[in-house]
Each structure stands twice: as C-alpha cells, then as structure tokens.
Protein backbone atom coordinates (compact mmCIF):
# COMPACT_ATOMS: atom_id res chain seq x y z
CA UNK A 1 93.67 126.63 113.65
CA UNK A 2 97.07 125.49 114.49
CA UNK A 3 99.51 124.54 110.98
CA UNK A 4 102.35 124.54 113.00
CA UNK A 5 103.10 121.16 113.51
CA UNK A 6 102.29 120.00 109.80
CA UNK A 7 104.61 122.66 108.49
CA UNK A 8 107.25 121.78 110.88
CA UNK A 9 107.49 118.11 108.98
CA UNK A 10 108.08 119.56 105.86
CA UNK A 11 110.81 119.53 103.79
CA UNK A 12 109.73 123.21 102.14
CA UNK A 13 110.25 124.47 106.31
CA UNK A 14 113.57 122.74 106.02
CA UNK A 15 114.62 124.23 102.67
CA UNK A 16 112.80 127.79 104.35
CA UNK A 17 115.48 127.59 106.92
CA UNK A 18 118.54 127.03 104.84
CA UNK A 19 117.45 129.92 102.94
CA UNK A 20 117.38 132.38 106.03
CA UNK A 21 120.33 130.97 107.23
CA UNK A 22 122.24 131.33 103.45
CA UNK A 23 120.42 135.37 103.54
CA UNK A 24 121.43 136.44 106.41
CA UNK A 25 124.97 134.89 106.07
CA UNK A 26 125.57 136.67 102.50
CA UNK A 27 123.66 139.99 103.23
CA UNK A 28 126.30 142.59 103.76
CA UNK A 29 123.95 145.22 105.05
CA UNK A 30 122.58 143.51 107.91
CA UNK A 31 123.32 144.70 110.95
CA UNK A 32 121.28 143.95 114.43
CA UNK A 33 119.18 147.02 114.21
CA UNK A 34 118.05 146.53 110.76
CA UNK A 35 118.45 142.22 110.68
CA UNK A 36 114.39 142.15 110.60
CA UNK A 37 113.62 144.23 108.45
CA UNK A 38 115.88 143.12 105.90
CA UNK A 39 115.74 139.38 106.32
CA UNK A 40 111.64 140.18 105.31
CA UNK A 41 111.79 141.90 102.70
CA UNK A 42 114.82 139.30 100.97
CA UNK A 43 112.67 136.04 101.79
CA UNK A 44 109.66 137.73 100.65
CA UNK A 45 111.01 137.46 97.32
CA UNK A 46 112.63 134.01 97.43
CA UNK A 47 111.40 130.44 96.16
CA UNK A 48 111.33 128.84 99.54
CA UNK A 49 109.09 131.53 100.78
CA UNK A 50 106.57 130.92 97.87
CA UNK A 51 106.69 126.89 98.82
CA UNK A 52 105.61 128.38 102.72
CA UNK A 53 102.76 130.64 101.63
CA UNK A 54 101.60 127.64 99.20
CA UNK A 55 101.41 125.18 102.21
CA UNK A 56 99.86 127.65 104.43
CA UNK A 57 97.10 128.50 102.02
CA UNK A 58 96.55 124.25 101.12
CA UNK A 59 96.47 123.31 105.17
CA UNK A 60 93.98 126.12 105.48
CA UNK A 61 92.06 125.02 102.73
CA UNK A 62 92.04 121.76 103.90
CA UNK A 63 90.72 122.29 107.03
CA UNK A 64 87.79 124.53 105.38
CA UNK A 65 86.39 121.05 104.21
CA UNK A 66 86.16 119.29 107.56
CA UNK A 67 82.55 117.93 107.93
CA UNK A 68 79.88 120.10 109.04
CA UNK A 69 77.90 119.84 112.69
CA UNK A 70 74.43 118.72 111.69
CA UNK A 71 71.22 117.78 113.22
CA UNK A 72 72.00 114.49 110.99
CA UNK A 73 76.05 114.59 111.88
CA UNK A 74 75.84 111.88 114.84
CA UNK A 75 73.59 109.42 112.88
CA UNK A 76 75.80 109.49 110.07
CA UNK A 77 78.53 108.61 112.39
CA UNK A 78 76.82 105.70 113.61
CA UNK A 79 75.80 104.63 109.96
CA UNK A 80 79.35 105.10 109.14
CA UNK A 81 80.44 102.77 112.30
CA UNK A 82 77.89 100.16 111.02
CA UNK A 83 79.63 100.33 107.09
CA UNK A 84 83.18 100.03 108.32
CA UNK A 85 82.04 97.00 111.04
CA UNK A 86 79.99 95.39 107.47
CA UNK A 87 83.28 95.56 105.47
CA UNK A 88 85.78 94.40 108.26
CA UNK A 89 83.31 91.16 108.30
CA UNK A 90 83.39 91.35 104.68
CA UNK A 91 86.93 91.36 104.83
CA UNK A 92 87.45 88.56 106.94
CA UNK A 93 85.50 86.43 105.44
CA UNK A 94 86.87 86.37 102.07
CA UNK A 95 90.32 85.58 104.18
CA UNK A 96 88.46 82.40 106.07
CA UNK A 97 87.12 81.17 102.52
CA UNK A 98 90.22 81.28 100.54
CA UNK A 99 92.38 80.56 104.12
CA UNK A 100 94.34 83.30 103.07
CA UNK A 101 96.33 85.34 106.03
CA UNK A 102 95.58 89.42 105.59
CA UNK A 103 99.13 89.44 105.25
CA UNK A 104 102.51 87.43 105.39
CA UNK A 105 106.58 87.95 104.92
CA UNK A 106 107.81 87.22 101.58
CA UNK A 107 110.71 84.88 101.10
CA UNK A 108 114.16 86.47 99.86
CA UNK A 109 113.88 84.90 96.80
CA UNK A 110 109.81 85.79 96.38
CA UNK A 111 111.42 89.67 97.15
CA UNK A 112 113.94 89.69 94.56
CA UNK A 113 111.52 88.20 92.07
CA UNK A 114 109.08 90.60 92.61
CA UNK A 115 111.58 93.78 92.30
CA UNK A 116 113.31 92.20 89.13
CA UNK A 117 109.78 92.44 87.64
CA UNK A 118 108.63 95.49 89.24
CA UNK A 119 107.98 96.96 86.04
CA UNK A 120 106.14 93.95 84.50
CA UNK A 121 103.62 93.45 87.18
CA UNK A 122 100.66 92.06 84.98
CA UNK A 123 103.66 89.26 84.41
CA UNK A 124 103.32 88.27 88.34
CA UNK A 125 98.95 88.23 87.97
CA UNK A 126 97.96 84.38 88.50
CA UNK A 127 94.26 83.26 88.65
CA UNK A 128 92.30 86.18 90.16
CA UNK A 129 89.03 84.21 89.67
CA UNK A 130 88.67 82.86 93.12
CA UNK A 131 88.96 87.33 95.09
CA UNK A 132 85.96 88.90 95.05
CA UNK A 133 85.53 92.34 95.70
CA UNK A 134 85.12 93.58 99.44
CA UNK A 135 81.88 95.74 98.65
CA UNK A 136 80.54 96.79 95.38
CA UNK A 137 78.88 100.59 94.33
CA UNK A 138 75.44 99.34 94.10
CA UNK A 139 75.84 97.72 97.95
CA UNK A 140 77.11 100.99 99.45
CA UNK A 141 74.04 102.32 97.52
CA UNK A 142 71.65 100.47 99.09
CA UNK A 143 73.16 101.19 102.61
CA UNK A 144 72.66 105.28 102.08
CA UNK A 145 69.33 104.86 101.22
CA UNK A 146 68.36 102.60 103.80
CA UNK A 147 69.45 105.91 105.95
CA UNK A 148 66.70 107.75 107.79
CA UNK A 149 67.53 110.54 110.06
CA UNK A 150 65.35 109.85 113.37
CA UNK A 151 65.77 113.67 114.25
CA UNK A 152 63.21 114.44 111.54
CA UNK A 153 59.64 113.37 111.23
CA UNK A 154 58.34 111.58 108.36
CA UNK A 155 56.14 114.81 107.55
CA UNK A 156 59.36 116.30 107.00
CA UNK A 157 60.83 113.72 104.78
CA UNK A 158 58.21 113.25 102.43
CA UNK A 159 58.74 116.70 101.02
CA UNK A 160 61.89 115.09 98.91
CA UNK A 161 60.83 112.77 96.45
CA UNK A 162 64.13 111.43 95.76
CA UNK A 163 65.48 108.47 97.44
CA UNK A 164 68.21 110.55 99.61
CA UNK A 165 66.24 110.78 103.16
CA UNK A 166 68.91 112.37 105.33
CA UNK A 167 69.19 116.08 105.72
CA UNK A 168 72.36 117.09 104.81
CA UNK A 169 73.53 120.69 104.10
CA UNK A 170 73.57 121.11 100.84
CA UNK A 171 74.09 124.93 98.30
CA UNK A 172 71.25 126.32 96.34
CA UNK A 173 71.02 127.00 92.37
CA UNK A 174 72.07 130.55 93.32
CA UNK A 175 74.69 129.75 95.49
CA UNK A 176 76.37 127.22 92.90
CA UNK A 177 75.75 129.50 90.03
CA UNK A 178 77.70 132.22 91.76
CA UNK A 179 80.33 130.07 93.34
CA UNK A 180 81.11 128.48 89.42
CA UNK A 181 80.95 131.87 87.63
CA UNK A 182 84.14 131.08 85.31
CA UNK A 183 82.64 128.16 83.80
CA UNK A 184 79.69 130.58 82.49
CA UNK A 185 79.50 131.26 78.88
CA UNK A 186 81.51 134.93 79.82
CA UNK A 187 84.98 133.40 79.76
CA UNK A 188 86.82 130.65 77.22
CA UNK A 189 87.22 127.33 78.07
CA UNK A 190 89.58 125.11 77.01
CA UNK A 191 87.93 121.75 76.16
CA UNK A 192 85.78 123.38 73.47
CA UNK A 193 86.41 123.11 69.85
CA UNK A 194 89.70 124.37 70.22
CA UNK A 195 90.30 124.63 66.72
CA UNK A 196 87.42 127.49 66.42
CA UNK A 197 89.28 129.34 68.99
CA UNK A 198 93.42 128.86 68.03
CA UNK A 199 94.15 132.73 68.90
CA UNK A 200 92.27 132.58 71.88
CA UNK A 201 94.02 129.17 73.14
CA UNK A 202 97.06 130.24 72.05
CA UNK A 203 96.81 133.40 74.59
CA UNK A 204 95.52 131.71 77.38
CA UNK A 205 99.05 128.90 77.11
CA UNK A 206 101.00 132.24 76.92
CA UNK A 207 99.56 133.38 79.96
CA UNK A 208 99.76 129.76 81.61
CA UNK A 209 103.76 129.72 81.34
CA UNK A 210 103.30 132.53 83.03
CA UNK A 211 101.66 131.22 85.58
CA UNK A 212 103.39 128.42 85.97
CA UNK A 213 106.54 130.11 86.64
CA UNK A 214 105.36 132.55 89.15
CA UNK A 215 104.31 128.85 91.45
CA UNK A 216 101.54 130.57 93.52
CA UNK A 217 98.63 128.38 94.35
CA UNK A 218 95.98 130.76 94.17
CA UNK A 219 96.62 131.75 90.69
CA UNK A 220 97.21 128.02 89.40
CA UNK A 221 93.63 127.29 90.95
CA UNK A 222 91.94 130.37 89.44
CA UNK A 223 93.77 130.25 86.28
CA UNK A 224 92.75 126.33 85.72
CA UNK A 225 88.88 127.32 86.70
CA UNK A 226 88.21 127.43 83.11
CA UNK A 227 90.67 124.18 81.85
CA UNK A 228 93.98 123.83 81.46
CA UNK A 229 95.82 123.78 78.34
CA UNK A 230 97.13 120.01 77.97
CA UNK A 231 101.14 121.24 77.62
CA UNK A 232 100.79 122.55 81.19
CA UNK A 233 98.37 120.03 82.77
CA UNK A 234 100.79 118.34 84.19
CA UNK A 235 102.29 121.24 86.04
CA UNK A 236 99.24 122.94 87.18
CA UNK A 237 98.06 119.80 89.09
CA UNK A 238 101.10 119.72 91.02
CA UNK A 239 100.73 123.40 92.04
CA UNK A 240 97.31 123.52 92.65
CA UNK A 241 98.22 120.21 94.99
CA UNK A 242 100.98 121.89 96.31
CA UNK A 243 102.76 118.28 94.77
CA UNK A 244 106.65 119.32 94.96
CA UNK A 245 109.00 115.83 95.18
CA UNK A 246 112.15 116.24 97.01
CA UNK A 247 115.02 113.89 98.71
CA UNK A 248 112.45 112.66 101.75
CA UNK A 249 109.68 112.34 99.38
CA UNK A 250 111.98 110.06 96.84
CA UNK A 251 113.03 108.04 100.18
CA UNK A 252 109.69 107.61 101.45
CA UNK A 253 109.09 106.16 98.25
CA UNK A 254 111.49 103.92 97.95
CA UNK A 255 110.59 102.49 101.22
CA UNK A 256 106.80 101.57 100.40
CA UNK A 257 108.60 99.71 96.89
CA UNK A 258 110.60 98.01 99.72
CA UNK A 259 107.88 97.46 102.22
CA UNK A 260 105.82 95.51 99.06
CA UNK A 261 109.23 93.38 98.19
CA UNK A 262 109.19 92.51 102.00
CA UNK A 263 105.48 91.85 102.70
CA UNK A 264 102.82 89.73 101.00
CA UNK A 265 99.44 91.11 101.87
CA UNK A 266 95.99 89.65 100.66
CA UNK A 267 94.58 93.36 100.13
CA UNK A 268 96.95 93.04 97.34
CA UNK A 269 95.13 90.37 95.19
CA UNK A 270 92.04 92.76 95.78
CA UNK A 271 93.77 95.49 93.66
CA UNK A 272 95.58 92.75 90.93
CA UNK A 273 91.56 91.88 90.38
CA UNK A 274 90.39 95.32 90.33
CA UNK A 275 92.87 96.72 87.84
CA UNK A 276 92.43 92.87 85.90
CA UNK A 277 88.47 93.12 85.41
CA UNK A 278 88.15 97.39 85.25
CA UNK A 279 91.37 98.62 83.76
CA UNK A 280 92.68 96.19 81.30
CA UNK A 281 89.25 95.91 79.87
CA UNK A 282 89.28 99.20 79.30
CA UNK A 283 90.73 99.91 75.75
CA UNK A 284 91.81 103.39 76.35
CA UNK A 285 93.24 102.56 79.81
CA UNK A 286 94.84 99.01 79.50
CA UNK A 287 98.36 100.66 78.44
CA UNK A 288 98.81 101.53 82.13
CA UNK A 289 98.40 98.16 83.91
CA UNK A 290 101.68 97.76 85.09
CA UNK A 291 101.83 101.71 86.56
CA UNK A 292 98.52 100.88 88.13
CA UNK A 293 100.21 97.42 90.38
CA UNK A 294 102.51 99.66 91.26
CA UNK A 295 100.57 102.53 92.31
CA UNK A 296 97.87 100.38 94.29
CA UNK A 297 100.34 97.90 96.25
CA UNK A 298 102.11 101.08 97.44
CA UNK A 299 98.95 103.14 97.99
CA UNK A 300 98.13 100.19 100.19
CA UNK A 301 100.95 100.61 102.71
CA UNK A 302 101.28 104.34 102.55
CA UNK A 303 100.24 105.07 106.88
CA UNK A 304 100.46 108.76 105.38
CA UNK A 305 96.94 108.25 104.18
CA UNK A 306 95.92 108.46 107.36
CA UNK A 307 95.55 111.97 107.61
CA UNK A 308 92.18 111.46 105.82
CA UNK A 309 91.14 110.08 109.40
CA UNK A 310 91.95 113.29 111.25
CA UNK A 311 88.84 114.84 112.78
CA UNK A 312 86.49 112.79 110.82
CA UNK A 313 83.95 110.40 111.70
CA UNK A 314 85.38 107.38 109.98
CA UNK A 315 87.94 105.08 111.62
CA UNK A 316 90.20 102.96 109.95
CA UNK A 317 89.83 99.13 110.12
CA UNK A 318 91.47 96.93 112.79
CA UNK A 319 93.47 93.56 112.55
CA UNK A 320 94.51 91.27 115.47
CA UNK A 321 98.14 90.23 115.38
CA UNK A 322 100.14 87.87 117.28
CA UNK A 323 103.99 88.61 117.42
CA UNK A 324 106.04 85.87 116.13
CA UNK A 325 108.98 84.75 117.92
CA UNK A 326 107.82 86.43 121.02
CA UNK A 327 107.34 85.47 124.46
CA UNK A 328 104.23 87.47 124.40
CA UNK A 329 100.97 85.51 123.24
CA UNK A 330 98.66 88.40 123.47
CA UNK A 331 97.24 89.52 120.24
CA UNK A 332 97.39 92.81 119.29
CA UNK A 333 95.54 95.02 117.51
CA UNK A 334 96.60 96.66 114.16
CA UNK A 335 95.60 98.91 111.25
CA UNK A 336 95.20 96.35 108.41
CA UNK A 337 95.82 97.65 105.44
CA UNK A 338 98.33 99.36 106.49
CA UNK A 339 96.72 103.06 105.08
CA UNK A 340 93.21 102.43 106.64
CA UNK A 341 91.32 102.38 103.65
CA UNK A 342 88.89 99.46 101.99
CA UNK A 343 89.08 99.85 97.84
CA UNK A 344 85.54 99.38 96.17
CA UNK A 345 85.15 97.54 93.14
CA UNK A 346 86.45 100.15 90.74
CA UNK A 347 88.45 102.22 92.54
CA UNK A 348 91.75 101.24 90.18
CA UNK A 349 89.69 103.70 88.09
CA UNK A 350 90.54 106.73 89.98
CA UNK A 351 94.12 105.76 89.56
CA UNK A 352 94.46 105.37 85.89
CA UNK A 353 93.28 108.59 84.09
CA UNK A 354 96.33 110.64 86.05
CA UNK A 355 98.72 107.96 84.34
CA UNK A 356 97.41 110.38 80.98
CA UNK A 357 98.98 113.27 83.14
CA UNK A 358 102.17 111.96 84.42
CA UNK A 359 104.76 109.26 82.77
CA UNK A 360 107.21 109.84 85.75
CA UNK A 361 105.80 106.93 88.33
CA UNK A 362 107.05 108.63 91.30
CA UNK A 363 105.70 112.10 91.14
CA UNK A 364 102.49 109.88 89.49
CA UNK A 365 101.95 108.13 93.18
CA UNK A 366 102.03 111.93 94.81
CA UNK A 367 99.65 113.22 92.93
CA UNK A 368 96.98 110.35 93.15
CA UNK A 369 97.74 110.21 96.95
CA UNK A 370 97.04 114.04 97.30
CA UNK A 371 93.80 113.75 95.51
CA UNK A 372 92.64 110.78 97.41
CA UNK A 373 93.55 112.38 100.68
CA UNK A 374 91.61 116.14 99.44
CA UNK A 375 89.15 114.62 97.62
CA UNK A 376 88.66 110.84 96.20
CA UNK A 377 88.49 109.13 100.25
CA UNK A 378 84.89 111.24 100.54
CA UNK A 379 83.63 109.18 97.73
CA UNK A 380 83.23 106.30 99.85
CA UNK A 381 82.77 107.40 103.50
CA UNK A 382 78.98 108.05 105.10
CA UNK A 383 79.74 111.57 106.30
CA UNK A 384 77.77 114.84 107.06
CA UNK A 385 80.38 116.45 104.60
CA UNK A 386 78.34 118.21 102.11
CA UNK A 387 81.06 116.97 99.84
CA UNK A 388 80.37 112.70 101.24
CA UNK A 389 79.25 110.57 98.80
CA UNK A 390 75.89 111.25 100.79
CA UNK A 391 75.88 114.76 100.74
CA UNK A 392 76.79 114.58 96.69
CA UNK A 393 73.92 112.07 96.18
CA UNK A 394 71.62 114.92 97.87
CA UNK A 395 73.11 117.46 96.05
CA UNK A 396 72.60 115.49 92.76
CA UNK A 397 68.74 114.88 93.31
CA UNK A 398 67.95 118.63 94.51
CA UNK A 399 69.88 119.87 91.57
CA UNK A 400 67.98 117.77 88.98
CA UNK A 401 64.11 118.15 90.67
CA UNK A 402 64.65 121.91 91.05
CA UNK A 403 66.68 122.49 87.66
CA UNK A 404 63.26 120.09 85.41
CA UNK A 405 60.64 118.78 88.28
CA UNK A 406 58.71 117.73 84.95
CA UNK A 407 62.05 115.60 84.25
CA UNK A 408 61.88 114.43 87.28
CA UNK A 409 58.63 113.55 87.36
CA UNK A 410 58.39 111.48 84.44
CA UNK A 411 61.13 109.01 84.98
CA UNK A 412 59.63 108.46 88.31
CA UNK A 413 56.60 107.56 86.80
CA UNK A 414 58.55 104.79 84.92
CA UNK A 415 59.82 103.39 88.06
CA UNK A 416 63.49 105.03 87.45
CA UNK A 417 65.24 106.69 90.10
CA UNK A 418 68.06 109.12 88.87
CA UNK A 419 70.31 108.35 91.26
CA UNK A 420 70.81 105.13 90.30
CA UNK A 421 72.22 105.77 87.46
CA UNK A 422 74.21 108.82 88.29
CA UNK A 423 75.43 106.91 91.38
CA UNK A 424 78.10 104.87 89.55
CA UNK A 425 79.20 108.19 87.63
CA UNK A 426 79.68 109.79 90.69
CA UNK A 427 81.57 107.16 93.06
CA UNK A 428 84.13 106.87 90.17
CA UNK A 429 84.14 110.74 89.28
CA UNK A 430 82.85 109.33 85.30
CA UNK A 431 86.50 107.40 84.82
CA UNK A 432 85.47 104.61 82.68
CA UNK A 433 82.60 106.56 81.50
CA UNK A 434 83.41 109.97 79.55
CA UNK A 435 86.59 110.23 76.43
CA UNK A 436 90.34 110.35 78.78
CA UNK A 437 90.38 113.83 77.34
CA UNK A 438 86.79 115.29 78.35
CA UNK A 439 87.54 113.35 81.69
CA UNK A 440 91.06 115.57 82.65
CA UNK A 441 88.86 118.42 81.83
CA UNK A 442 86.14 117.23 84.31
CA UNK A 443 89.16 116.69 87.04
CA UNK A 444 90.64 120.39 86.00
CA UNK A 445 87.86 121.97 87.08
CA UNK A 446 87.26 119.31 90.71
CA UNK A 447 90.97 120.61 91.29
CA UNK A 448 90.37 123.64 90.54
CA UNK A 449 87.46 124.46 92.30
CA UNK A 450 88.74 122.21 95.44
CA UNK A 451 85.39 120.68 95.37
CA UNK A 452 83.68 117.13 94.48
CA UNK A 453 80.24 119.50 93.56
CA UNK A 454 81.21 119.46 90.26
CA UNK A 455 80.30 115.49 89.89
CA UNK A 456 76.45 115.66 90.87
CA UNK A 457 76.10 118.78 88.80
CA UNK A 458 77.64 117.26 85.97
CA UNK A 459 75.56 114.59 86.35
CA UNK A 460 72.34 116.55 86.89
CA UNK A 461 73.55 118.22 83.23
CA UNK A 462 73.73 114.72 81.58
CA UNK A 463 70.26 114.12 82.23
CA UNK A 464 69.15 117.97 81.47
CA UNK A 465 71.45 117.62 78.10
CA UNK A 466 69.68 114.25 77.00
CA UNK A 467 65.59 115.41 78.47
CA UNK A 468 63.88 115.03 74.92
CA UNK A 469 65.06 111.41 73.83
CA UNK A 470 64.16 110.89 77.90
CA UNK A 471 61.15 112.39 77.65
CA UNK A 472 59.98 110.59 74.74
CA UNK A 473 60.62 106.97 76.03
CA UNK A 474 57.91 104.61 77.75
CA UNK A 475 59.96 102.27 79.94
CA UNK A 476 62.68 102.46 82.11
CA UNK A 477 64.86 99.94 79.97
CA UNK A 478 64.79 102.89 77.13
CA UNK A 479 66.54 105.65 80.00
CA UNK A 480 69.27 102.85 80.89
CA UNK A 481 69.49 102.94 77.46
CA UNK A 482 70.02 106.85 76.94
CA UNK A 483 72.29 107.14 79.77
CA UNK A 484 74.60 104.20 79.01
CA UNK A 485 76.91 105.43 76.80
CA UNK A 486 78.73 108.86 77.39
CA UNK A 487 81.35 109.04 75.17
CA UNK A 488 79.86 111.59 72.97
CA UNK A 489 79.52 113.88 76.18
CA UNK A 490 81.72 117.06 75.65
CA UNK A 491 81.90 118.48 79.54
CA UNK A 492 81.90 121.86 79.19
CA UNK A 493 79.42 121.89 76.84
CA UNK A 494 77.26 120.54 79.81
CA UNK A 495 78.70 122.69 82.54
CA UNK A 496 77.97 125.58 80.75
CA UNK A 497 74.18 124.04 79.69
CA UNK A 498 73.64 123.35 83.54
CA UNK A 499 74.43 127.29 84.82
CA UNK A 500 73.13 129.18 81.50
C-alpha cells in the first residue's frame, strides 16, 4: 500500500523536513561519508520523527479496515446504491415542500450577524417545527432487513433465526475473547469502583503521564485498552487519533467558520432540529448546544470528510447547479452537502459526549471529525465491512444466540426481536442511553481497540446482564420495559460479564 501521497500533505512531513534540514545544518560531525548514518540515528530520536512513525502506523491501520470481498460484497453495493438514491429523493423533497433551495449566499449583513453570535447559536434557532428528519434509525432498519443475499439459498438462510439474512463475515466467541483479552477480569480497569482500588488507580495515572509524554500511538492504544484515567482522557484520544492541531489545521478551520458566515445551506436547519429535539432535551447534554451548531454547520462543509468515500462502496450524494451570472446555462452537477454525508435523526448525539472531553472548540471539531472518518460514517452505510452497521447487527445476533440460545429463544417466542432494541444503541454507539461517564469509558475502549465490535457485544451483555427479570416476563411490552432505561449500566462490569 502506497502512504506516500497522504504523508506528503502533512504538516508533521513538513515539520519532518525542517528538522533534517535544522540536524544536518547544526551537526558538527557530519561529513559526506558518515551524513547517513548520522542524520538516522539523530532523527530517530527527535519529536518530528515520532509524529512520522505515528502517521505511518494510523494510515496503515486505516487501510486494515477497508471492506472485505464477499460472496454478499456486490449486493450490498447495490443495496447501498438503492439507500443513498432513497435519501437524495428524501432530500429533495423536503426542499420542494418547504421551497427551500439546498443552499444559498448569505447577505453581508446576515454574515456579520451570524459571526457576532457565533458563540450563541441556540440565539439564531427560529421555528424548527416545519424540518423533518431526512431518514430515521428505525427506517434504515427496516431497509437491512428487507436484505436477502440471492447468492445463498433459502436452505441456507434459515439456519439464522435472527432477522439479519445477509452473510457477512463476522469473528467467533473465541476469536473476540482472544482479540479483547485486557478487558478480562486479569487486568484493572478504570471505570470500576475506583474508590476500592485508589493505589491501584493511582499507579496506572503515574504510568499514563508516562505515556503520554513518550507520544507513541501504539502504547496510547494499548495502554487505554483497559480505560483511561479521566485527567489524561483528553490527551490519549488525540494520540491514539493521531489528533495534533497546527498552523494549517487552525486555517482550515477558520475557513469552514467563514464558509458558514458566507453560505446559507438547508442541511443546516437539519442539524439546528437535530441538536433542538435530541441534545437540548437531554439534561446531561443540553450545556453544549451552542458547541454542537458549531460543530455540525462546519462538519457539514468539511470536503475533507471525503476520505470516508475512498475505496468504499458508498458514493456521496449529487446536486445540480446552475452558475449564476454565467453565460453558461448548463447545470452542473455537485456534491451537496458539501462533505458527502446525510445526518440521521440523532446523529448530533455522536457529537456531544466528546464536548465532556474537550472545552477547546477547535481541537473539539478534530477529534469528532477523526472518529467519524475511522469509525462513526460505518454506522450508517450498507457495507460488507464486518464493522457496517450490517455487519455489527450480525455480529450482535450471533453473539447473543450463541452466548444464551435459551435467551434467545424465549423473547422470540414473545414476538421480540433483539435487534430491535439493540439497534438504536448501536447506530448511536449508547449516547443518550448510558451515564456521560460509563459512556467515555465505552468510547475508550472503541478507540482503543480501533474497532466498532465493542457496540454489539456490549449490547449482547445488556441483555445477558438483565436474562432473569427477561426471563421471567410474559409479553413483549415487559422486555421494552427492562431494556429502556440504562442508566444504572456500569460498562465494564458488562464487558467483563460478556468474556468471563
């Protein structure tokens, strides 16, 4: 695989370069027999070198999760064509009703309004009641399990009994049990009862700093495999994302802030809503609604999020434009919004548990557009990635059936399909759902682990950890009833239940 070019772009290659330049300028005992051997072994042990090997090791990761050949991988791709064409239509239709352009130039004086209040956005929110969502969880729902893979015979899908009818590669028990070792009951975990184990917490913040300061992202990913402490949270992330702002990256920013003072787009009163009806009604989340405007309008013109439609088989949506005061009446076409990417209803949720993390809004954008490009993006895309919302759907029912088929069994007696409970869990990665604390220890370990697995298993657990009130129940109304509120749920608790 080729990182050349990526690295190239970089303002760590940049900063790489200076470096050499500044070594080999100030290094007395270079001479041109030796100049290689030195220059080595001196940016082997500098900063800029550590920034290189971190981006080396996070493009190779990367491309490590690129979806899977499958007998199932081209019908995906079609179901995936026939989502995107459903929410384009979806899209447009909302703009014909309200007769609403996708997007328009503001006025000078709308622009200066907007950045004079750019840090009192929920000021700017009139009546949302007339947007609607583009698609909801429960309709992409129904779309994957109207999925049937034509390459298999019924005889072959009737061995599931869940509602997930596409073969999709998925890990066994063993497989997870051995890839998740450090959450097993053989090493602490911060997001216990930390009080029980001061000493032991103590140690492991010790060792953190250390970590910290040594910047490798290796370590920060296996040291963060069993929690991180909250004091160093914050920095972790960003080395595990390989999240490191400099000059560009505080330009760039600047120019999406400028590029929503200059343009009006309707995609926008799609997020005011979202954040409006999830967010703000959410009384441990409702502090950040004016970080999460910000955030979202950006997010929505950020053409860097693109990358998530690099040798995949989604494609972003298309606009028709018509250039004004042009000669040329031709329309052409466009990526609309600008990043390629259709928000559910919800999807401000993703956003606002990171706004726990990070107060600075600048380095807060990075990191939530780093996880949505390595991770969150799957959670909504029809995919023969293991780690699609398909694929994690799969992995969710095998888990469960194999993990308590008597479980299993029972609630589909009642008429009550797991997944459809565990399906709005997943899609929103349990924001909304668990205590802001249990859920930054759920995303430690998703980080950590690179790897969306952790949802459906956690999931799985929920149901595992709560079996005898659901196996006492007679109706289906009783098992919403179990399931609906989580905020009791201590995650590793579970975890650790799940691979005992």
């Amino acid at each position: 695989m080729d990182l050349t070019n990526p690295l190239l772009n970089t303002q760590s290659y940049y900063e790489f370069l200076k470096n050499v330049q500044e070594i080999a300028s100030n290094s007395a005992d270079i001479s041109l027999i030796n100049m290689n051997d030195v220059l080595i072994n001196k940016i082997k042990n500098s900063t800029s070198s550590r920034k290189i090997t971190n981006l080396i090791f996070s493009g190779l990761e990367s491309s490590s999760n690129d979806e899977k050949n499958s007998l199932s991988g081209s019908y995906l791709t079609k179901a995936q064509t026939q989502w995107e064409k459903k929410l384009v239509k979806s899209f447009n239709l909302i703009c014909t009703e309200l007769n609403i352009p996708l997007a328009k130039k503001r006025s000078i004086v709308e622009g200066q309004e907007l950045k004079r209040i750019w840090n009192e956005l929920g000021t700017n929110v009139s009546d949302m009641k007339k947007f609607r969502p583009i698609f909801t969880t429960s309709e992409l729902l129904e779309h994957i399990l109207m999925l049937k893979c034509s390459n298999f015979s019924d005889l072959a899908l009737s061995s599931t009994t869940g509602l997930i009818n596409v073969p999709i590669s998925i890990k066994s028990f063993a497989e997870l049990k051995r890839q998740y070792e450090r959450i097993s009951l053989d090493f602490f975990q911060s997001g216990l009862d930390e009080n029980l184990n001061s000493v032991i917490e103590q140690e492991k913040h010790k060792n953190g700093v250390k970590v910290v300061e040594i910047n490798d992202v290796v370590l920060s990913k296996e040291f963060s495999k069993t929690g991180c402490t909250r004091s160093l949270r914050s920095k972790l992330w960003s080395q595990i994302l390989n999240v490191d702002i400099g000059n560009l990256d505080a330009v760039y920013y600047n120019y999406l802030k400028q590029c929503v003072f200059e343009f009006d787009f309707l995609i926008d009163s799609i997020y005011y809503k979202d954040v409006k009806t999830k967010a703000v009604n959410d009384d441990q989340l409702f502090v950040f609604e004016d970080l999460l405007y910000q955030v979202l309008l950006m997010f929505a013109r950020d053409t860097h999020v693109l990358k998530c439609f690099e040798q995949k088989s989604i494609q972003p949506p298309k606009a028709f434009i018509k250039l004004k005061n042009s000669s040329d009446l031709k329309y052409h076409q466009v990526i609309y919004p600008p990043n390629g990417f259709i928000p559910f209803d919800g999807f401000s949720m993703l956003v606002a548990p990171i706004c726990y993390v990070y107060s600075d809004p600048m380095l807060l954008y990075f990191i939530f557009r780093k996880i949505f490009i390595t991770h969150f993006y799957k959670l909504s895309i029809i995919s023969s990635d293991p780690q699609s919302i398909v694929g994690l759907c799969a992995l969710f029912e095998n888990f469960l059936q194999s993990k308590d088929p008597k479980l299993f069994f029972q609630l589909r007696k009642m008429d009550m399909q797991p997944i459809r409970i565990a399906f709005k869990w997943i899609i929103r990665a349990f924001s909304g759902y668990l205590q802001s604390a249990q859920l930054l220890e759920l995303w430690d370990r998703i980080l950590a682990f690179n790897s969306l697995e952790i949802l459906p298993i956690f999931a799985a657990g929920i149901f595992l950890y709560r079996r005898q009130s659901l196996m006492s129940v007679p109706n289906k109304l009783h098992v919403e009833s179990i399931l609906d509120d989580l905020k009791s749920v201590k995650v590793v608790t579970i975890l650790q239940l799940v691979f005992a």
